[in-house]
Protein backbone atom coordinates (compact mmCIF):
# COMPACT_ATOMS: atom_id res chain seq x y z
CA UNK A 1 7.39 7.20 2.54
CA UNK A 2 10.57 6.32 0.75
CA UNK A 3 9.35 3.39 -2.11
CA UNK A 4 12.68 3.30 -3.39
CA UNK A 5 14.25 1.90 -0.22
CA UNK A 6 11.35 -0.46 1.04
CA UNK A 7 9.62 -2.55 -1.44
CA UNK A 8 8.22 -6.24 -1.18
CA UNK A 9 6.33 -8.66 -3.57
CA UNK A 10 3.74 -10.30 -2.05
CA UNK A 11 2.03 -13.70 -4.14
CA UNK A 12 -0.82 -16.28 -4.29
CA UNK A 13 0.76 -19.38 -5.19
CA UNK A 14 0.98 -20.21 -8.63
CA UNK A 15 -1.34 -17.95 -10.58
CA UNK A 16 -3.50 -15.19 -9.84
CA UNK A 17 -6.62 -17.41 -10.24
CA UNK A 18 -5.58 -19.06 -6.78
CA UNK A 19 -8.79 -19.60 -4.66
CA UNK A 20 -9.02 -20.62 -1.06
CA UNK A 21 -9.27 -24.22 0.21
CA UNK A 22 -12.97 -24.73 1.85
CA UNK A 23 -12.86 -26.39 4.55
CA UNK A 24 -15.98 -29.10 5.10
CA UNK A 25 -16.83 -31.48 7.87
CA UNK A 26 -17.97 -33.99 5.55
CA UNK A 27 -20.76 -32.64 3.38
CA UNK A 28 -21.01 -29.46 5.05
CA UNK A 29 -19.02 -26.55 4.86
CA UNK A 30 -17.30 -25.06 7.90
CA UNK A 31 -17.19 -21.43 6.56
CA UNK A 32 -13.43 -21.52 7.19
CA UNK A 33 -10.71 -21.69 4.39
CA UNK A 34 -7.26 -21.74 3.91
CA UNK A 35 -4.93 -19.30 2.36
CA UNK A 36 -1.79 -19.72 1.66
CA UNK A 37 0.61 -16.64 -0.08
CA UNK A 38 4.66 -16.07 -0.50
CA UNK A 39 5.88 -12.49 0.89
CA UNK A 40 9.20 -11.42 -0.65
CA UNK A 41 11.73 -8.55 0.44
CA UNK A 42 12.83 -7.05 -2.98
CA UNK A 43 14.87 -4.25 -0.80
CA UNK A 44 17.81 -3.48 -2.13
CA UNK A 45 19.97 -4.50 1.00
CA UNK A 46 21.63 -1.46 2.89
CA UNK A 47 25.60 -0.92 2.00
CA UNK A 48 26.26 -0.76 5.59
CA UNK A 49 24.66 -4.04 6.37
CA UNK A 50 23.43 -6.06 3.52
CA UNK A 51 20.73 -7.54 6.32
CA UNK A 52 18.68 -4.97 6.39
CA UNK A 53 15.96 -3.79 5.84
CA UNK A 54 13.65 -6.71 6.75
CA UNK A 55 10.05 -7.56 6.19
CA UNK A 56 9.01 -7.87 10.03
CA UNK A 57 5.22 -8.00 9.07
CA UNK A 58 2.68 -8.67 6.64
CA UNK A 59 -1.10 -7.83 7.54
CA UNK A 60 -4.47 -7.82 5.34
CA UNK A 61 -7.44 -5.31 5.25
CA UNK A 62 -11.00 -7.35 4.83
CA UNK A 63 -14.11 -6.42 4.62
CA UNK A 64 -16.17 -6.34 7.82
CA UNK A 65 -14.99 -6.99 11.32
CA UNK A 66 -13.49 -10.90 11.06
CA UNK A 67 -11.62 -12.52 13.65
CA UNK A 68 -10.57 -16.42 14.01
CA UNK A 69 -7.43 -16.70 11.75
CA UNK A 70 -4.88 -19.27 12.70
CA UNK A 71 -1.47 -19.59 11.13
CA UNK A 72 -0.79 -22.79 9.82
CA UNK A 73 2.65 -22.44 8.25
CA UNK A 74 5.53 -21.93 9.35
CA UNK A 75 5.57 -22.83 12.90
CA UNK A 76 9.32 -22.23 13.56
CA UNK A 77 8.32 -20.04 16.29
CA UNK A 78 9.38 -17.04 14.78
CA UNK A 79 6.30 -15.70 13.09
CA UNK A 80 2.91 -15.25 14.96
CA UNK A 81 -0.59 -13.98 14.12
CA UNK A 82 -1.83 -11.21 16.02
CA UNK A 83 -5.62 -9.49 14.88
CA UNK A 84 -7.22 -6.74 15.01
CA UNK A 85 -4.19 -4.34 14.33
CA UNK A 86 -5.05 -0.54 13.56
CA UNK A 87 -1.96 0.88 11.24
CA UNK A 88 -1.59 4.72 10.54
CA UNK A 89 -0.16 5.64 7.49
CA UNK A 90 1.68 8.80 7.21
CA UNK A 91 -0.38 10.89 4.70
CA UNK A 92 -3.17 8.25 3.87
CA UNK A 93 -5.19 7.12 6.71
CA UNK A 94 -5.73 4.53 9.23
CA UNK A 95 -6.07 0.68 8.11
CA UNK A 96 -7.87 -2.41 10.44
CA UNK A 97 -5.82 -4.96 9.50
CA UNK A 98 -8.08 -8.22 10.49
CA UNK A 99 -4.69 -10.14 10.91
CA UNK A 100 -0.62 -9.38 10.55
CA UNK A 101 1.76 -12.12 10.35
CA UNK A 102 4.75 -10.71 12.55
CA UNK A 103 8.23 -11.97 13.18
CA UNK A 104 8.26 -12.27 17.02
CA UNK A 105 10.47 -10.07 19.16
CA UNK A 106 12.66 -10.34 22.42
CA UNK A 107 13.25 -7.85 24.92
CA UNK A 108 17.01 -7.26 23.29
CA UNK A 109 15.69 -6.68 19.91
CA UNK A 110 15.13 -8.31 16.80
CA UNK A 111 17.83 -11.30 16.53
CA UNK A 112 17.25 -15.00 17.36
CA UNK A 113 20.86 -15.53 18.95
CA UNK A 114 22.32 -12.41 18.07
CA UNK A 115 23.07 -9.53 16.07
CA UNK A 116 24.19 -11.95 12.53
CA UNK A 117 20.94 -13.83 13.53
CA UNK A 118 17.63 -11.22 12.75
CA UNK A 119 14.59 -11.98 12.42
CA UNK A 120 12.41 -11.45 9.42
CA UNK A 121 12.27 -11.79 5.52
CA UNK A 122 15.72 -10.55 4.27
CA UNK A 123 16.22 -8.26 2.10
CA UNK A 124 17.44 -8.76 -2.15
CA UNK A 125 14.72 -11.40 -3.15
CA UNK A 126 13.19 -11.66 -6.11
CA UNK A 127 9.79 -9.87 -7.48
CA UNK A 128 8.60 -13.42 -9.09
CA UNK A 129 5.74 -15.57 -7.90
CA UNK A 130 6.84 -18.02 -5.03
CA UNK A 131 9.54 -16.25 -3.96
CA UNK A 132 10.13 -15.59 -0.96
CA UNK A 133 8.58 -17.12 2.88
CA UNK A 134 4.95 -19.02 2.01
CA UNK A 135 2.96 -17.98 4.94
CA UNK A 136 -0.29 -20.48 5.56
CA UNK A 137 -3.37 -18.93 7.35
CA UNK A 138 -7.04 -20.79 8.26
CA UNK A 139 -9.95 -18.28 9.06
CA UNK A 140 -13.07 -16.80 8.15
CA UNK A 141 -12.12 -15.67 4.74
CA UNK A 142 -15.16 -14.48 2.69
CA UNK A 143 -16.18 -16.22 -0.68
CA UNK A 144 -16.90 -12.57 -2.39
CA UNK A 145 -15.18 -9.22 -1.80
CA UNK A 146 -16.49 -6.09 -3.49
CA UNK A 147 -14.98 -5.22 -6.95
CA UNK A 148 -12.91 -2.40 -6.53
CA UNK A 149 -13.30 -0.97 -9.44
CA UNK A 150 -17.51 -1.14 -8.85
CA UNK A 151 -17.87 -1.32 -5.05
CA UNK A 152 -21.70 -2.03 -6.03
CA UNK A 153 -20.28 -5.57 -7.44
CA UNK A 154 -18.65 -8.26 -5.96
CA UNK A 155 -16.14 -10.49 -7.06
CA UNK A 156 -15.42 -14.11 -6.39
CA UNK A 157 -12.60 -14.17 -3.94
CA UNK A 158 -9.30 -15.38 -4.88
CA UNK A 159 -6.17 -15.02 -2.81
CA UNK A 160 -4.71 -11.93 -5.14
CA UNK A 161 -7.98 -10.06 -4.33
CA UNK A 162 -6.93 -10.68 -1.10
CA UNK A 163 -3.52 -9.24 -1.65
CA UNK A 164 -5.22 -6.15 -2.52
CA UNK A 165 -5.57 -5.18 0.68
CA UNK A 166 -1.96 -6.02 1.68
CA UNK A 167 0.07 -3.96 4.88
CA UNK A 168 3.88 -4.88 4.45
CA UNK A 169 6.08 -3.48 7.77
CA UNK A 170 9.71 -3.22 7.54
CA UNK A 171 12.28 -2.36 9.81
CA UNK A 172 15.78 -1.24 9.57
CA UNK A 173 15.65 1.38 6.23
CA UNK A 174 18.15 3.33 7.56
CA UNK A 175 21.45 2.76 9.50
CA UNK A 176 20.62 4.52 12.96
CA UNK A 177 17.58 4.07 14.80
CA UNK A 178 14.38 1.59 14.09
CA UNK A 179 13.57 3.68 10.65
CA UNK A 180 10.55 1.58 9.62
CA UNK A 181 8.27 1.98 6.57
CA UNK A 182 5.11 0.64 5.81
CA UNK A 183 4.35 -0.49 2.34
CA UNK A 184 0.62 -0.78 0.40
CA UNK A 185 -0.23 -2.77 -2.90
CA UNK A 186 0.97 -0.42 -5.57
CA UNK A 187 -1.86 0.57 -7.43
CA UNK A 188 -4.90 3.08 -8.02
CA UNK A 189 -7.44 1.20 -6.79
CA UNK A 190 -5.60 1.27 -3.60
CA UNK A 191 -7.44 3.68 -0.79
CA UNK A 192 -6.53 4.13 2.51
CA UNK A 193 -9.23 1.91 4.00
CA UNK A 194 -9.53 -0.07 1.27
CA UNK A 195 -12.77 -1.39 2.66
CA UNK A 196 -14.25 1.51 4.59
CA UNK A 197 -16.40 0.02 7.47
């Protein structure tokens, strides 16, 4: 809704040729890989509280139903992986996110010890590659996705096709109340599902 307040980067690695790691029980493949990405809040933090907004989430669209993602890194306890998410986006549709990455919550709110402790990616990073948190995640990630600019063709999968279907949540746009925005890769080949079930 506002793109001007709420905006995030979100990377593979160290080029956009990054593939996932198979992972093999000796000679044979598992069918699981490993995916590792840096999200980065490029919000321009608030005047009132240069804090805020935050990145509280990061979730991806895939193809098909999939399910059996683990996180891998970090495991500070405040991030977990949920699955299975259904987002509505104001003016665009609903997305099934297969799995979010979300900064955990307590009953008081969104601060580890208190309010000059929140959770989440801060805001005033960098749009380069590798800045940012790197977020690791294990799971059923398909070797092709469909070619978005032929859905008839697939492509081999690298981790920035996998961006492509990107959900960033923030929290704290504006100064009273939760005010959270939802941001989607920036681009035409971006619909609302991206991968229509």
């Amino acid at each position: 809704m506002d793109p001007t307040l709420a905006t995030a980067f979100v990377s593979s690695p160290s080029a956009g040729t990054d593939a996932p790691i198979k992972i093999m029980w000796g000679a044979q493949d598992t069918g699981l890989r490993v995916v590792c990405f840096y999200s980065a809040n490029t919000s321009i933090p608030r005047a009132d509280d240069a804090d805020w907004p935050r990145v509280m989430g990061v979730g991806f669209e895939l193809p098909g139903r999939l399910a059996g993602f683990s996180l891998l890194e970090p495991l500070d306890k405040e991030w977990e992986l949920v699955e299975g998410r259904k987002v509505a986006i104001a003016g665009r549709g609903t997305v099934a996110l297969d799995f979010a990455i979300v900064a955990r919550v307590n009953p008081a709110g969104w601060f580890r010890n208190g309010p000059h402790d929140p959770r989440g990616i801060p805001p005033g990073q960098p749009a380069t590659r590798g800045s940012g948190i790197r977020f690791c995640v294990s799971g059923p990630f398909p070797d092709t996705l469909p070619d978005l600019s032929d859905p008839s063709k697939t492509l081999t999968t690298t981790i920035e096709t996998i961006i492509n279907g990107v959900v960033v949540s923030f929290h704290g746009i504006e100064p009273h109340g939760p005010s959270r925005e939802l941001g989607l890769w920036e681009n035409p080949l971006r619909s609302v599902p991206l991968y229509p079930e």
